[in-house]
C-alpha atoms as a PDB file:
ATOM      1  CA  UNK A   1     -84.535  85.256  57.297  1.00  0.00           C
ATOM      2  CA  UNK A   2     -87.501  87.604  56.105  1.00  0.00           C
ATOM      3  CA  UNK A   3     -85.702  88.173  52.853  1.00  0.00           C
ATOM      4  CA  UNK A   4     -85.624  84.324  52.179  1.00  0.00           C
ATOM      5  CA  UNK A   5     -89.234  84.052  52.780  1.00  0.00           C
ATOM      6  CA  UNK A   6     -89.956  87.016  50.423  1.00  0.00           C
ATOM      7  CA  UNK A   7     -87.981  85.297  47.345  1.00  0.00           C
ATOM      8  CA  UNK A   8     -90.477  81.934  48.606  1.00  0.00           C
ATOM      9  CA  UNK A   9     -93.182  84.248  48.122  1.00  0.00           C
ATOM     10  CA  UNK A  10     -92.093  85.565  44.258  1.00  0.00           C
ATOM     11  CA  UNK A  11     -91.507  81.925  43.456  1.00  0.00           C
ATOM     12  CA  UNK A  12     -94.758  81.240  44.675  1.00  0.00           C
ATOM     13  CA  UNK A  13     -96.768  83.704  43.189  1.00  0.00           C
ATOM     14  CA  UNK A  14     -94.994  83.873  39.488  1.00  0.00           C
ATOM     15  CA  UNK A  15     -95.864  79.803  39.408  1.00  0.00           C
ATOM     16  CA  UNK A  16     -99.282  80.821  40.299  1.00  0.00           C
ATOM     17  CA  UNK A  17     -99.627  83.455  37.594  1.00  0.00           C
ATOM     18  CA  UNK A  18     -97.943  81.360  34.685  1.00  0.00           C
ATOM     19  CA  UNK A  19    -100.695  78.624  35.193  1.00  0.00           C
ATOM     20  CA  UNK A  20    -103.753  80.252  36.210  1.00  0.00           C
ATOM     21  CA  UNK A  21    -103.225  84.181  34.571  1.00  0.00           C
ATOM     22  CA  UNK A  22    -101.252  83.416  31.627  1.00  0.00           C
ATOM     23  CA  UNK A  23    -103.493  81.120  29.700  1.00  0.00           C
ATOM     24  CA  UNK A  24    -106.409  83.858  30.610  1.00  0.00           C
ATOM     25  CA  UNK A  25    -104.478  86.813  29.171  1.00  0.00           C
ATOM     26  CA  UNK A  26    -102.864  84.472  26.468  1.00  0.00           C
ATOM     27  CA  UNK A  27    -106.898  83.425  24.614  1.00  0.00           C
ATOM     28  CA  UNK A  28    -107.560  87.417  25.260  1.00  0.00           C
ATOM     29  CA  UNK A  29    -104.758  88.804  23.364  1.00  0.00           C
ATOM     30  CA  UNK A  30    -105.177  85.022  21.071  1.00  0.00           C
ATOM     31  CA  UNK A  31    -101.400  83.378  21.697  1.00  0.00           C
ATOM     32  CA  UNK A  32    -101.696  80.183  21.384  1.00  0.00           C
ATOM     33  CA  UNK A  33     -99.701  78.199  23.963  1.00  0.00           C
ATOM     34  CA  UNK A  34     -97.267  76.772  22.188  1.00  0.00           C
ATOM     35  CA  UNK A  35     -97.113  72.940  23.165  1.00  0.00           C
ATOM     36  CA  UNK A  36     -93.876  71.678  23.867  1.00  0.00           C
ATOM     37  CA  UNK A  37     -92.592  69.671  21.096  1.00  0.00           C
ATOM     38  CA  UNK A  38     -90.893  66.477  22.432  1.00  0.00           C
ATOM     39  CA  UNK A  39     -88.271  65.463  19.678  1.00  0.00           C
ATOM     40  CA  UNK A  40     -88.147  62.091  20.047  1.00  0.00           C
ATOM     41  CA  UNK A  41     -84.342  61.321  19.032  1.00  0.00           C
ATOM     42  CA  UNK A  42     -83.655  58.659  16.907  1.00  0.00           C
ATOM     43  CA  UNK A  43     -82.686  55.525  18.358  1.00  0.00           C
ATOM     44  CA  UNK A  44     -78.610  55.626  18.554  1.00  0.00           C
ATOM     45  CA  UNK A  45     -76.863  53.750  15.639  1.00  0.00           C
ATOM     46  CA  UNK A  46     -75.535  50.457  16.932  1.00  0.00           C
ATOM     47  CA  UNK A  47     -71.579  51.922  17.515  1.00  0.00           C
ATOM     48  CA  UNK A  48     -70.206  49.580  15.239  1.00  0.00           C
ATOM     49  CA  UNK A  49     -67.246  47.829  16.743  1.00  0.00           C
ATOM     50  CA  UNK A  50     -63.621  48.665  14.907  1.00  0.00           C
ATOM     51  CA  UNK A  51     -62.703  45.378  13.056  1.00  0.00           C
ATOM     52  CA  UNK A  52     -59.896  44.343  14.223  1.00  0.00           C
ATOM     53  CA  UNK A  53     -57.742  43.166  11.609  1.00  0.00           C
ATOM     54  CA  UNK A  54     -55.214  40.493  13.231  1.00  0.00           C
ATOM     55  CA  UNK A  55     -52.185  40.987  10.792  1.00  0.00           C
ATOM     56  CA  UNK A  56     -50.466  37.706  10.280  1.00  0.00           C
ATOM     57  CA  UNK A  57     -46.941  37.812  12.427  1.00  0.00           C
ATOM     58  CA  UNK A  58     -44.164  38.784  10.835  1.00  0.00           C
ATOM     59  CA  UNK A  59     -42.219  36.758   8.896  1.00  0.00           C
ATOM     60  CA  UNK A  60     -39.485  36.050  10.879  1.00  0.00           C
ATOM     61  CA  UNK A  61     -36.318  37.220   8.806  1.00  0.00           C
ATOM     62  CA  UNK A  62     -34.080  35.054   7.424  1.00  0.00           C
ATOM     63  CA  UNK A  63     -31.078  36.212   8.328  1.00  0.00           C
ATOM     64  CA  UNK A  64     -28.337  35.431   5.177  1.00  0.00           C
ATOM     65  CA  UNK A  65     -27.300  32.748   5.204  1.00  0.00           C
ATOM     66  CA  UNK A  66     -22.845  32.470   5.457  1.00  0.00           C
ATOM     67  CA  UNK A  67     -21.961  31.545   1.796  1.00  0.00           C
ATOM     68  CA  UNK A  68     -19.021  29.196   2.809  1.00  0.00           C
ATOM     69  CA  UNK A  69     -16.194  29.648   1.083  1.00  0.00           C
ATOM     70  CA  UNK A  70     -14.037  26.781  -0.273  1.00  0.00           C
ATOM     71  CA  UNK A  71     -10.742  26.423   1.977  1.00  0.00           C
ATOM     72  CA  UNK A  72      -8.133  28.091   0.264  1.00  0.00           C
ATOM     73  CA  UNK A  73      -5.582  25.324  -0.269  1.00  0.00           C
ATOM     74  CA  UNK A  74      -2.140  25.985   1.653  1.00  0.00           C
ATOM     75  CA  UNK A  75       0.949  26.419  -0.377  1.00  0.00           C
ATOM     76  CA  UNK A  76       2.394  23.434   0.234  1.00  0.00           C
ATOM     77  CA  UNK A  77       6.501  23.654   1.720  1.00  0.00           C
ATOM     78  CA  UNK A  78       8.866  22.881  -1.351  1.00  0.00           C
ATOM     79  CA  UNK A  79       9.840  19.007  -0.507  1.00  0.00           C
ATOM     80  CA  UNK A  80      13.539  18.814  -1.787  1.00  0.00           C
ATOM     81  CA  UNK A  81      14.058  14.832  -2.557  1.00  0.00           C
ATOM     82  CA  UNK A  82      17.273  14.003  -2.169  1.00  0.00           C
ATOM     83  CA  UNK A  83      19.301  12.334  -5.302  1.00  0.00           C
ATOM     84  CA  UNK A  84      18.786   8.727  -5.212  1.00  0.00           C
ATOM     85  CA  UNK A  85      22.078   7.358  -5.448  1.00  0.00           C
ATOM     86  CA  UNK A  86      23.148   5.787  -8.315  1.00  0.00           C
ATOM     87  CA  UNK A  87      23.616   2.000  -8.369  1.00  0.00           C
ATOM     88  CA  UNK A  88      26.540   0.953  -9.881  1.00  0.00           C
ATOM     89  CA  UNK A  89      25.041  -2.489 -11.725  1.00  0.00           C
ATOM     90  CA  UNK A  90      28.690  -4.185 -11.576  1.00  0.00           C
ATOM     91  CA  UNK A  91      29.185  -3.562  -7.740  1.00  0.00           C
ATOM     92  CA  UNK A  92      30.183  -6.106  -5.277  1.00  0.00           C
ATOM     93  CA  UNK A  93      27.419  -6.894  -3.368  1.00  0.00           C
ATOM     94  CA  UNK A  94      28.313  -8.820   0.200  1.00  0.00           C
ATOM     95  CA  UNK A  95      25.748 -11.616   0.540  1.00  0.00           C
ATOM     96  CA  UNK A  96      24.458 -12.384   4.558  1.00  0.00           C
ATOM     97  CA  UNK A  97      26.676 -14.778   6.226  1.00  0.00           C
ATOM     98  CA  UNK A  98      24.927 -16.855   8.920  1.00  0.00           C
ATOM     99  CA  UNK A  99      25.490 -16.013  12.608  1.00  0.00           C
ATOM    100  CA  UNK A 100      27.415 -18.779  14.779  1.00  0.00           C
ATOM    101  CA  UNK A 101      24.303 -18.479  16.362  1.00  0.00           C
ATOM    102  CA  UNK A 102      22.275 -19.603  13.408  1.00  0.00           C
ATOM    103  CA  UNK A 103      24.741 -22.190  12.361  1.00  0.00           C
ATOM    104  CA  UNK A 104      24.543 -24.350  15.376  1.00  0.00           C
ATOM    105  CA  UNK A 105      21.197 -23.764  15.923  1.00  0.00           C
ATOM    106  CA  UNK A 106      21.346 -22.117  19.528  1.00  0.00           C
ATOM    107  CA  UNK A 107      24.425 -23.817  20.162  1.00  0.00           C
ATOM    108  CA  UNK A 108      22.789 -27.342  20.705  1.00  0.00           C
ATOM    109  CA  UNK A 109      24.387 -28.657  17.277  1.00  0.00           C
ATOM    110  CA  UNK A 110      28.380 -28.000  16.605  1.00  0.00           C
ATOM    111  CA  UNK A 111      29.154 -29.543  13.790  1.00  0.00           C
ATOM    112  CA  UNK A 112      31.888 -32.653  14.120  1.00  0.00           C
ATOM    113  CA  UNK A 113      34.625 -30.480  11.743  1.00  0.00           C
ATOM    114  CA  UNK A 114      34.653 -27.956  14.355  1.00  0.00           C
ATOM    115  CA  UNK A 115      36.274 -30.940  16.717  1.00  0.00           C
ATOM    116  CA  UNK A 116      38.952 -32.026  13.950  1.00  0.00           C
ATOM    117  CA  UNK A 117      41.525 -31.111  15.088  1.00  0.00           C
ATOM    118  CA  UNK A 118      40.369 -31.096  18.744  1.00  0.00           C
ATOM    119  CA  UNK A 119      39.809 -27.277  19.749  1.00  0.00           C
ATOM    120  CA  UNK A 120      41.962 -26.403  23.025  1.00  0.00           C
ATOM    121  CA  UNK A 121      39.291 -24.930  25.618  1.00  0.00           C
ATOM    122  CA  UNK A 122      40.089 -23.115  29.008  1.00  0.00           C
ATOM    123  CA  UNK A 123      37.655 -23.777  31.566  1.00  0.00           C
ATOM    124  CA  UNK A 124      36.028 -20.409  33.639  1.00  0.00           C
ATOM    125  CA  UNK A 125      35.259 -22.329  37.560  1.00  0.00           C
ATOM    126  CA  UNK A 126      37.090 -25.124  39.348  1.00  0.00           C
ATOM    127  CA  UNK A 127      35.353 -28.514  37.856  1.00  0.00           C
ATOM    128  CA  UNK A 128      35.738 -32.728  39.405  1.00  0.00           C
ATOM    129  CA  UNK A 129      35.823 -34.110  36.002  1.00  0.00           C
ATOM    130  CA  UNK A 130      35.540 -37.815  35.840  1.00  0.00           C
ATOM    131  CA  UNK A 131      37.413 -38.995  32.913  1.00  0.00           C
ATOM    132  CA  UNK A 132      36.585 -42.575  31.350  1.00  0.00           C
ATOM    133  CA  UNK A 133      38.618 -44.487  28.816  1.00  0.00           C
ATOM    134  CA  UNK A 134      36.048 -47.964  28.263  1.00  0.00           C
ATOM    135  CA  UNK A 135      35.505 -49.905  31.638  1.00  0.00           C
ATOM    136  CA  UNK A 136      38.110 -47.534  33.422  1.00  0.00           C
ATOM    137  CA  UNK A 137      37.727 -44.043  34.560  1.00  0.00           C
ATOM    138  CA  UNK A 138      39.487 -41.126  37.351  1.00  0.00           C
ATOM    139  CA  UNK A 139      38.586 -38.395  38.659  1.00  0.00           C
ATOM    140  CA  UNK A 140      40.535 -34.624  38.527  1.00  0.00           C
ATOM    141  CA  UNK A 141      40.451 -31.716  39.714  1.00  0.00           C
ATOM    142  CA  UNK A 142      40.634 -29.241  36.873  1.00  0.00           C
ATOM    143  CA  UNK A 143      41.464 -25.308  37.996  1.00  0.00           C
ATOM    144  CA  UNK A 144      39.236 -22.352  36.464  1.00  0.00           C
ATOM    145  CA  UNK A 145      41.703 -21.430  33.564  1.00  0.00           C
ATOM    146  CA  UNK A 146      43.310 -25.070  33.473  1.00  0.00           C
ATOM    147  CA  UNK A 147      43.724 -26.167  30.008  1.00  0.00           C
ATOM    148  CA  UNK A 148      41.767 -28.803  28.082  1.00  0.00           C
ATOM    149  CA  UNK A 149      41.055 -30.598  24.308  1.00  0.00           C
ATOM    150  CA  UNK A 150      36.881 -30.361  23.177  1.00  0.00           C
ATOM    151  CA  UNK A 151      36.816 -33.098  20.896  1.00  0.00           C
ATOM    152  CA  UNK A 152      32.848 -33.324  20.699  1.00  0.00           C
ATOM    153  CA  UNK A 153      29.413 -32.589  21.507  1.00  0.00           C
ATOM    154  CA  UNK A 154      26.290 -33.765  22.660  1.00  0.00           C
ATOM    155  CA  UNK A 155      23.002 -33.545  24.334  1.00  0.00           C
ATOM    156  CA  UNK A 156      24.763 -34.128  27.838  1.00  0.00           C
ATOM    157  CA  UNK A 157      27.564 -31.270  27.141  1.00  0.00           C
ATOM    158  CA  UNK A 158      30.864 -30.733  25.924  1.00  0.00           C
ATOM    159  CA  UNK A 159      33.237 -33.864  25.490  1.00  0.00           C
ATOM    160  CA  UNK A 160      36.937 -33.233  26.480  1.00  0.00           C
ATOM    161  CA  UNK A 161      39.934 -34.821  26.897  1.00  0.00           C
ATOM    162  CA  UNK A 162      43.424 -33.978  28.396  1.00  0.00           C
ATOM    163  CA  UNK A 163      45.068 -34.096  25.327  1.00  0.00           C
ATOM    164  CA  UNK A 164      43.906 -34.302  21.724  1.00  0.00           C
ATOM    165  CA  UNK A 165      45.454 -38.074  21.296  1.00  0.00           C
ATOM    166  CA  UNK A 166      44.335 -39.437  24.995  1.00  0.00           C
ATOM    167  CA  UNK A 167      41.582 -42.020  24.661  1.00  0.00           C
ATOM    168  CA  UNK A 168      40.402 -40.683  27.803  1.00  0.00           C
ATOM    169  CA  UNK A 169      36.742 -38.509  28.233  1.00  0.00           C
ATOM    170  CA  UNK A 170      34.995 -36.277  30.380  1.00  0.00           C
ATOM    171  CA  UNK A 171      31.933 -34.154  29.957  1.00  0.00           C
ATOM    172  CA  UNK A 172      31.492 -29.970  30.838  1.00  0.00           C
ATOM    173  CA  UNK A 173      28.820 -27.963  30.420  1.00  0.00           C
ATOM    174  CA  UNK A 174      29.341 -25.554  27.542  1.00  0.00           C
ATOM    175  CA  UNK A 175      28.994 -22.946  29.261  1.00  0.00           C
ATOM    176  CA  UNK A 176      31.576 -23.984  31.600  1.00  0.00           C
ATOM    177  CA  UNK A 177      34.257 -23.608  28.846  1.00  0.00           C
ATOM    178  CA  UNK A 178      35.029 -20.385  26.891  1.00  0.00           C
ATOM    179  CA  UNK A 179      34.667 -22.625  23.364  1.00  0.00           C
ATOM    180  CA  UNK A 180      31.405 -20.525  22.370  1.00  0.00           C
ATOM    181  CA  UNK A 181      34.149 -17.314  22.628  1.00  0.00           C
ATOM    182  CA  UNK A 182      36.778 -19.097  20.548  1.00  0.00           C
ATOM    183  CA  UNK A 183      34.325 -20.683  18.000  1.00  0.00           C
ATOM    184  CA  UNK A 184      32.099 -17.112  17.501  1.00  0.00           C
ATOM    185  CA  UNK A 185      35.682 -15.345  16.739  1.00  0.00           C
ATOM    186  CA  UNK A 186      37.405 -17.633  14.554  1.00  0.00           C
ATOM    187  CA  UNK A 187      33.978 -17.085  12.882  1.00  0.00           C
ATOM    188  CA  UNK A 188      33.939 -13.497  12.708  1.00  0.00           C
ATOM    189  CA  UNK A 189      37.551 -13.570  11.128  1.00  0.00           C
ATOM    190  CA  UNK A 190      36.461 -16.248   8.854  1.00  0.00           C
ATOM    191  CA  UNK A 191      33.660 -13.969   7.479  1.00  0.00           C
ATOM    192  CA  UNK A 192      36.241 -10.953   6.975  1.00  0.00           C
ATOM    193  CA  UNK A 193      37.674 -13.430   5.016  1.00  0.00           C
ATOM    194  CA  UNK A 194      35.025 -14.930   2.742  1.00  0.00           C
ATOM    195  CA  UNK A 195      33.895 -11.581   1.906  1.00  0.00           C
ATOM    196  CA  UNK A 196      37.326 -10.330   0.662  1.00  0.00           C
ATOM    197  CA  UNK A 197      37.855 -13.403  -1.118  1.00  0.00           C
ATOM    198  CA  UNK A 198      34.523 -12.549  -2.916  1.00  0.00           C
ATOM    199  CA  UNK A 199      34.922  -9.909  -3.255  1.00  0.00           C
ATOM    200  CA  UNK A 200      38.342 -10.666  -5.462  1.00  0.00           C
ATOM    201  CA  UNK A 201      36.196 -13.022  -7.249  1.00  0.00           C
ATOM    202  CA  UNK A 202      34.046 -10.742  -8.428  1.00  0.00           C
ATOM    203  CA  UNK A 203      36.022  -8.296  -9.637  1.00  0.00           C
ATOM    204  CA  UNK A 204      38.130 -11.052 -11.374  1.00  0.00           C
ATOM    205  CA  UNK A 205      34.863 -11.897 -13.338  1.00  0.00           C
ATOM    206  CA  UNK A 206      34.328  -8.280 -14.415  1.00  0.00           C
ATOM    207  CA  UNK A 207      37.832  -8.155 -15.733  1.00  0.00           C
ATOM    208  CA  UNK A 208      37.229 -11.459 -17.764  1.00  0.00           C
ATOM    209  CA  UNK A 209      33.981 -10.076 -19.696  1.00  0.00           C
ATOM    210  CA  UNK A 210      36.076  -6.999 -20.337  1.00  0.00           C
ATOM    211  CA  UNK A 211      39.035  -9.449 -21.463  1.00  0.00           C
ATOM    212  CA  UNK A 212      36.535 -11.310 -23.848  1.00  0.00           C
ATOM    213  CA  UNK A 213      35.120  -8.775 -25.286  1.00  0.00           C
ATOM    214  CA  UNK A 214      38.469  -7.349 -26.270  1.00  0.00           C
ATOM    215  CA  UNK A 215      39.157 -10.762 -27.299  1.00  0.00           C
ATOM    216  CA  UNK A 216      38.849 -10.379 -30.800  1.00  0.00           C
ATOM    217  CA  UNK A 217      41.104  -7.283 -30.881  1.00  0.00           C
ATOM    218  CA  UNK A 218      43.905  -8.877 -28.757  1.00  0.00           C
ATOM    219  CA  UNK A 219      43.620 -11.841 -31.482  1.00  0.00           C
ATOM    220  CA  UNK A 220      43.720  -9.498 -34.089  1.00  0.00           C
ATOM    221  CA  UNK A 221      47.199  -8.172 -33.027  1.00  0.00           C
ATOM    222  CA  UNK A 222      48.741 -11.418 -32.764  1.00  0.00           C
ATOM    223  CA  UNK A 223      48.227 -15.272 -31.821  1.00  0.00           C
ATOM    224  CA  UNK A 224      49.433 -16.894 -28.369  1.00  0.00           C
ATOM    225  CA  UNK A 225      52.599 -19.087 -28.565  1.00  0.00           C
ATOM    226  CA  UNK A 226      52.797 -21.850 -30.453  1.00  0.00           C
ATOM    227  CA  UNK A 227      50.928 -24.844 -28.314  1.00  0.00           C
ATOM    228  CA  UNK A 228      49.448 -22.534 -25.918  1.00  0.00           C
ATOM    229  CA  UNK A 229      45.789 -23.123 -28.002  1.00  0.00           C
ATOM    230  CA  UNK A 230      43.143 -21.788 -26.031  1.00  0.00           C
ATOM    231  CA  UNK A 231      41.618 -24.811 -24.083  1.00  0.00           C
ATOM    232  CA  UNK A 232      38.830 -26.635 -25.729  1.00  0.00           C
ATOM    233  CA  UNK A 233      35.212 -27.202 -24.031  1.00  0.00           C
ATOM    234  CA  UNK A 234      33.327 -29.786 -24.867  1.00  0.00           C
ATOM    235  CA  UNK A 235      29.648 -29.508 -25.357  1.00  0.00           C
ATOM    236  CA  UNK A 236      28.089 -30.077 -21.832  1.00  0.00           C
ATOM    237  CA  UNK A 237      30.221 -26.997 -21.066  1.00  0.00           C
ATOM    238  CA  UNK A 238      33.036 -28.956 -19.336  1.00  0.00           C
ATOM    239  CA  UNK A 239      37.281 -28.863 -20.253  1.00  0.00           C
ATOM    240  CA  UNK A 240      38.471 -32.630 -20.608  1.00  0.00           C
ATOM    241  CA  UNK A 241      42.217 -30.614 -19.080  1.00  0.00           C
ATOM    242  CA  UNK A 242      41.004 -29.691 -16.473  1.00  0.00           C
ATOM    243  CA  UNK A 243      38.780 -32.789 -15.637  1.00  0.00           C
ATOM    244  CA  UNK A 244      41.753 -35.194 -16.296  1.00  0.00           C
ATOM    245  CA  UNK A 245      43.695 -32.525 -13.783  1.00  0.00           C
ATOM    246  CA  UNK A 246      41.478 -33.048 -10.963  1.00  0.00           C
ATOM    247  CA  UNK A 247      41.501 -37.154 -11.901  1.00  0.00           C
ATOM    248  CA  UNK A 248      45.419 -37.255 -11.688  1.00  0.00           C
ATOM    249  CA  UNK A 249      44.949 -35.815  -8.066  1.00  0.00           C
ATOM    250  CA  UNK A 250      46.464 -31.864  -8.973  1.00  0.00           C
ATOM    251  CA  UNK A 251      43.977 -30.742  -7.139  1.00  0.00           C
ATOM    252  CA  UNK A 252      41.967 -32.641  -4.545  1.00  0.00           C
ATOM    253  CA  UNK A 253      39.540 -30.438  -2.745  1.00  0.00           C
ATOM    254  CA  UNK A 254      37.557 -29.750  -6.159  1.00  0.00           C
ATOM    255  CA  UNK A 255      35.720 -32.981  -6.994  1.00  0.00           C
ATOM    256  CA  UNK A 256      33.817 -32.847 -10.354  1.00  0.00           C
ATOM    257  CA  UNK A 257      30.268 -33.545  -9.240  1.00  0.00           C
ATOM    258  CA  UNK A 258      30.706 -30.125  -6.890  1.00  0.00           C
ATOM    259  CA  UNK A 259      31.188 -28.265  -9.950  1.00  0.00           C
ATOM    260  CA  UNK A 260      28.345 -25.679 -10.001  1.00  0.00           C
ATOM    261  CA  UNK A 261      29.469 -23.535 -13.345  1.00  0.00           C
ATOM    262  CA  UNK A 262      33.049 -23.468 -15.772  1.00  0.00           C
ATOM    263  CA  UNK A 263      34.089 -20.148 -16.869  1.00  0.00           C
ATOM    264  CA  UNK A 264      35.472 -18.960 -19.805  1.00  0.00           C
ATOM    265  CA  UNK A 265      39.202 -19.128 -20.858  1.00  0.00           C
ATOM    266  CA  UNK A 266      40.654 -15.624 -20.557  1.00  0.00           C
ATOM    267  CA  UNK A 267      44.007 -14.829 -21.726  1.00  0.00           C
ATOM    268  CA  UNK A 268      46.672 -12.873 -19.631  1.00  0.00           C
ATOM    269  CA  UNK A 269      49.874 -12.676 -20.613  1.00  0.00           C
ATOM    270  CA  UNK A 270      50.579 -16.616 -21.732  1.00  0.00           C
ATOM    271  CA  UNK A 271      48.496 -17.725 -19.214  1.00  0.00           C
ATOM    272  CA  UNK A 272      44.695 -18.869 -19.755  1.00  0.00           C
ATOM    273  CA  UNK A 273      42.985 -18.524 -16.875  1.00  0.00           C
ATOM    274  CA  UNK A 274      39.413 -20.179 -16.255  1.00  0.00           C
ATOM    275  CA  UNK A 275      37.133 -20.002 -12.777  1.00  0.00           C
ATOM    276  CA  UNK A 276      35.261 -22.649 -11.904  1.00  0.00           C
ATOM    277  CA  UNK A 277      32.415 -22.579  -9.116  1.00  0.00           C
ATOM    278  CA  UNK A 278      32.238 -25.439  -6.536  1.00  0.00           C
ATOM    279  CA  UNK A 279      30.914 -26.385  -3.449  1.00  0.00           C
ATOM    280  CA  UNK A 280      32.913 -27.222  -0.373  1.00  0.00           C
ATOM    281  CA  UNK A 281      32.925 -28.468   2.959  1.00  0.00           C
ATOM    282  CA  UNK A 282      33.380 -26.361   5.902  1.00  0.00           C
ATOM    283  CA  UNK A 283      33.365 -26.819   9.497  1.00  0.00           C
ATOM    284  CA  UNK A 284      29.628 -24.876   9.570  1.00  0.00           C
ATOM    285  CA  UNK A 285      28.341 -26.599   6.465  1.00  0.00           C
ATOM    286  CA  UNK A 286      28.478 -26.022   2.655  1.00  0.00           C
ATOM    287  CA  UNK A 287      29.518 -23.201   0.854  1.00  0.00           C
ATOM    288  CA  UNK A 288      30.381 -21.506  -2.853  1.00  0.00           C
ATOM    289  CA  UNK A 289      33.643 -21.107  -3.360  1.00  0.00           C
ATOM    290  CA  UNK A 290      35.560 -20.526  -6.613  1.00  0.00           C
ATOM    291  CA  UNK A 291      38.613 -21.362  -8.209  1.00  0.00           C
ATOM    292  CA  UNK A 292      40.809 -20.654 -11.125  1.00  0.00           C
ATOM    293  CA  UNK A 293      43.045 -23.383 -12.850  1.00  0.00           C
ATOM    294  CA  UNK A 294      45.580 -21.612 -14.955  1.00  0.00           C
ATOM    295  CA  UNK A 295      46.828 -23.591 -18.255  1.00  0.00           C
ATOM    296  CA  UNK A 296      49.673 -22.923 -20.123  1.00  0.00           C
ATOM    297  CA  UNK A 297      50.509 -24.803 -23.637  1.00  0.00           C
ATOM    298  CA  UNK A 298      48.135 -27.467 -22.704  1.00  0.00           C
ATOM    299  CA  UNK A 299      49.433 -28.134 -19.469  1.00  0.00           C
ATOM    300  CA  UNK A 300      47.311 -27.052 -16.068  1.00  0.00           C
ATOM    301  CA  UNK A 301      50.098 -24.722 -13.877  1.00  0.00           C
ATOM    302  CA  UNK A 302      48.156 -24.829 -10.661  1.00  0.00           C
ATOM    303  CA  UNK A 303      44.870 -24.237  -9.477  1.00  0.00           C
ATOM    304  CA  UNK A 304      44.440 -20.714  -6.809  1.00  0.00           C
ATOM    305  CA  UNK A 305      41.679 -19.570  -4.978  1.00  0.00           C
ATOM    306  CA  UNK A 306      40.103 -16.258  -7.119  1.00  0.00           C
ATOM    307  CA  UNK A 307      39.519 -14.366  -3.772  1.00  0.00           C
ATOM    308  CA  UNK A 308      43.559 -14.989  -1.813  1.00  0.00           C
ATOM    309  CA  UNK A 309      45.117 -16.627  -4.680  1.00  0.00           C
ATOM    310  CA  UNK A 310      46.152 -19.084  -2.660  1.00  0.00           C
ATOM    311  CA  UNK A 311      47.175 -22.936  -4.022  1.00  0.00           C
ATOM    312  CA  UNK A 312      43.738 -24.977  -3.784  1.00  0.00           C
ATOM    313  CA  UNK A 313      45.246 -27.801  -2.092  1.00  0.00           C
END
C-alpha cells in the first residue's frame, strides 16, 4: 500500500516539474518549447467504389445441330415374275353357258319346250291332287315317290297329269316334285355337250384356213373329178345348192333366214365341205349352232353337225 502511494507521489511531482520548472530552466538555458505541430491529415479520398462491370450472360451454346442423314434406301428383295403364259391365239375358248338358274329366271319361267314331250316327275311327300278334265274333276291320293307327267307351268305351280296323253290336270308345287333335279342335270349334260361340239367346230375351222391356204398347191397337183366343180357363191355370199337343198326339205331344222354366216368350200378327199352358222331353237331359248353340208359333183350328200357329226335332221 505505501509503495503505491509513493509511485502517486513521482507521478505527481514529475507533472508538477514539467509545467512549472521546465519552462523556467528551458528560457535559462534558451530551448524553445517546441509547440506541438498538429498535422492536420488530409481529408480521406472518397474510396471509390469498384465498377462493377455486369458481363452480358453467356451465350447459351448451341449445341450442333444432328445433320440428318438421307435414309439409306433398302435393297429391295429380287421379285422373280413368273413367265406369263403364252396364249395360243387359235385356242378354243369355252364361252359361259347360262345357269338353269338364269334361264328360268329363279325358276318362275320354264320354258313350254321343256314340257314337249311331257317330263315324267316323281313326287317327294304324299299329295290329294284334284285332277280336272273341263267341267269334271277327282280327287287321288298320290304316294311320295308315285309317278307323274309335268306337262306345264304357271304362276299357281306345276301342271301334271297321269299320263302324258290324259286330258286330265292337277297342280303341285314345284318344289313338291324333283323336276328342278331332272331339268338342272339334263342341263349340265347338255352343256358337256355344247362345249365339245364347239369345240369340234372350232378346230374344224382352223383346219379349213389351213386347207385354203394350201388350196392353190393342192390345185396345182391336180383338179377334182370331173363334175365335182367347187360350188359357186353368189354375190350376197350365199350357195343357190345349198339354198335349193334346204327348199326341197334335205334338211329341215336349218331355215335360211337363221343363217348367221356361209363358210368357205374346203376340199377333202372328193368331198367339199362348207359350215354354215345358224340359230336354233332349244328348250332354254336360242342358240349358235353350226353345220356342214357336204357336196359332191353338184349334188348335197347330207348335212352333219361340225361338233358330233351327227345328221342335222
Amino acid at each position: 500500500m505505501k509503495g503505491i502511494l509513493v509511485l502517486i507521489l513521482a507521478a505527481a511531482v514529475g507533472y508538477l516539474s514539467y509545467q512549472y520548472v521546465y519552462p523556467v530552466l528551458a528560457t535559462y538555458v534558451k530551448f524553445e518549447k517546441k509547440k506541438k505541430e498538429v498535422v492536420v491529415a488530409p481529408p480521406p479520398e472518397p474510396v471509390k467504389k469498384p465498377e462493377v462491370v455486369v458481363a452480358p450472360p453467356p451465350m447459351p451454346k448451341e449445341e450442333p445441330k444432328p445433320v440428318m442423314e438421307a435414309p439409306k434406301p433398302e435393297p429391295k428383295p429380287m421379285v422373280v415374275e413368273a413367265p406369263k403364259p403364252v396364249v395360243d391365239p387359235n385356242a378354243f375358248v369355252p364361252p359361259p353357258l347360262p345357269s338353269m338358274a338364269e334361264l328360268t329366271r329363279g325358276w318362275t319361267m320354264i320354258p313350254a319346250n321343256a314340257f314337249k314331250p311331257a317330263r315324267q316327275v316323281t313326287l317327294k311327300r304324299d299329295l290329294q291332287l284334284s285332277l280336272r278334265m273341263g267341267a269334271n274333276s277327282a280327287a287321288t291320293t298320290v304316294k311320295a315317290g308315285g309317278k307323274m307327267f309335268a306337262v306345264g307351268h304357271d304362276a299357281n305351280g306345276l301342271i301334271v297329269s297321269p299320263s302324258p296323253d290324259s286330258p286330265m290336270r292337277g297342280v303341285v308345287a314345284l318344289d313338291d316334285t324333283d323336276l328342278k333335279e331332272s331339268l338342272t342335270a339334263w342341263h349340265e349334260n347338255w352343256k358337256v355337250g355344247e362345249l365339245a361340239r364347239l369345240k369340234k367346230a372350232h378346230e374344224y375351222r382352223l383346219a379349213a384356213a389351213e386347207a385354203a391356204k394350201n388350196a392353190p398347191a393342192v390345185a396345182a397337183g391336180g383338179k377334182p373329178a370331173a363334175g365335182n366343180d367347187k360350188p359357186t357363191r353368189d354375190k350376197d355370199g350365199t350357195y343357190p345348192l345349198l339354198i335349193a337343198s334346204m327348199k326341197s326339205g334335205q334338211v329341215t331344222e336349218i331355215k335360211l333366214d337363221t343363217i348367221k354366216e356361209w363358210g368357205e368350200p374346203v376340199l377333202e378327199g372328193d368331198l367339199w365341205k362348207i359350215n354354215v352358222k345358224y340359230e336354233t331353237m332349244t328348250m332354254f331359248g336360242k342358240f349358235d349352232t353350226e353345220a356342214q353340208a357336204q357336196v359332191k359333183n353338184g349334188v348335197v350328200q347330207q348335212w352333219i353337225y361340225t361338233g358330233s357329226g351327227e345328221v342335222v335332221p
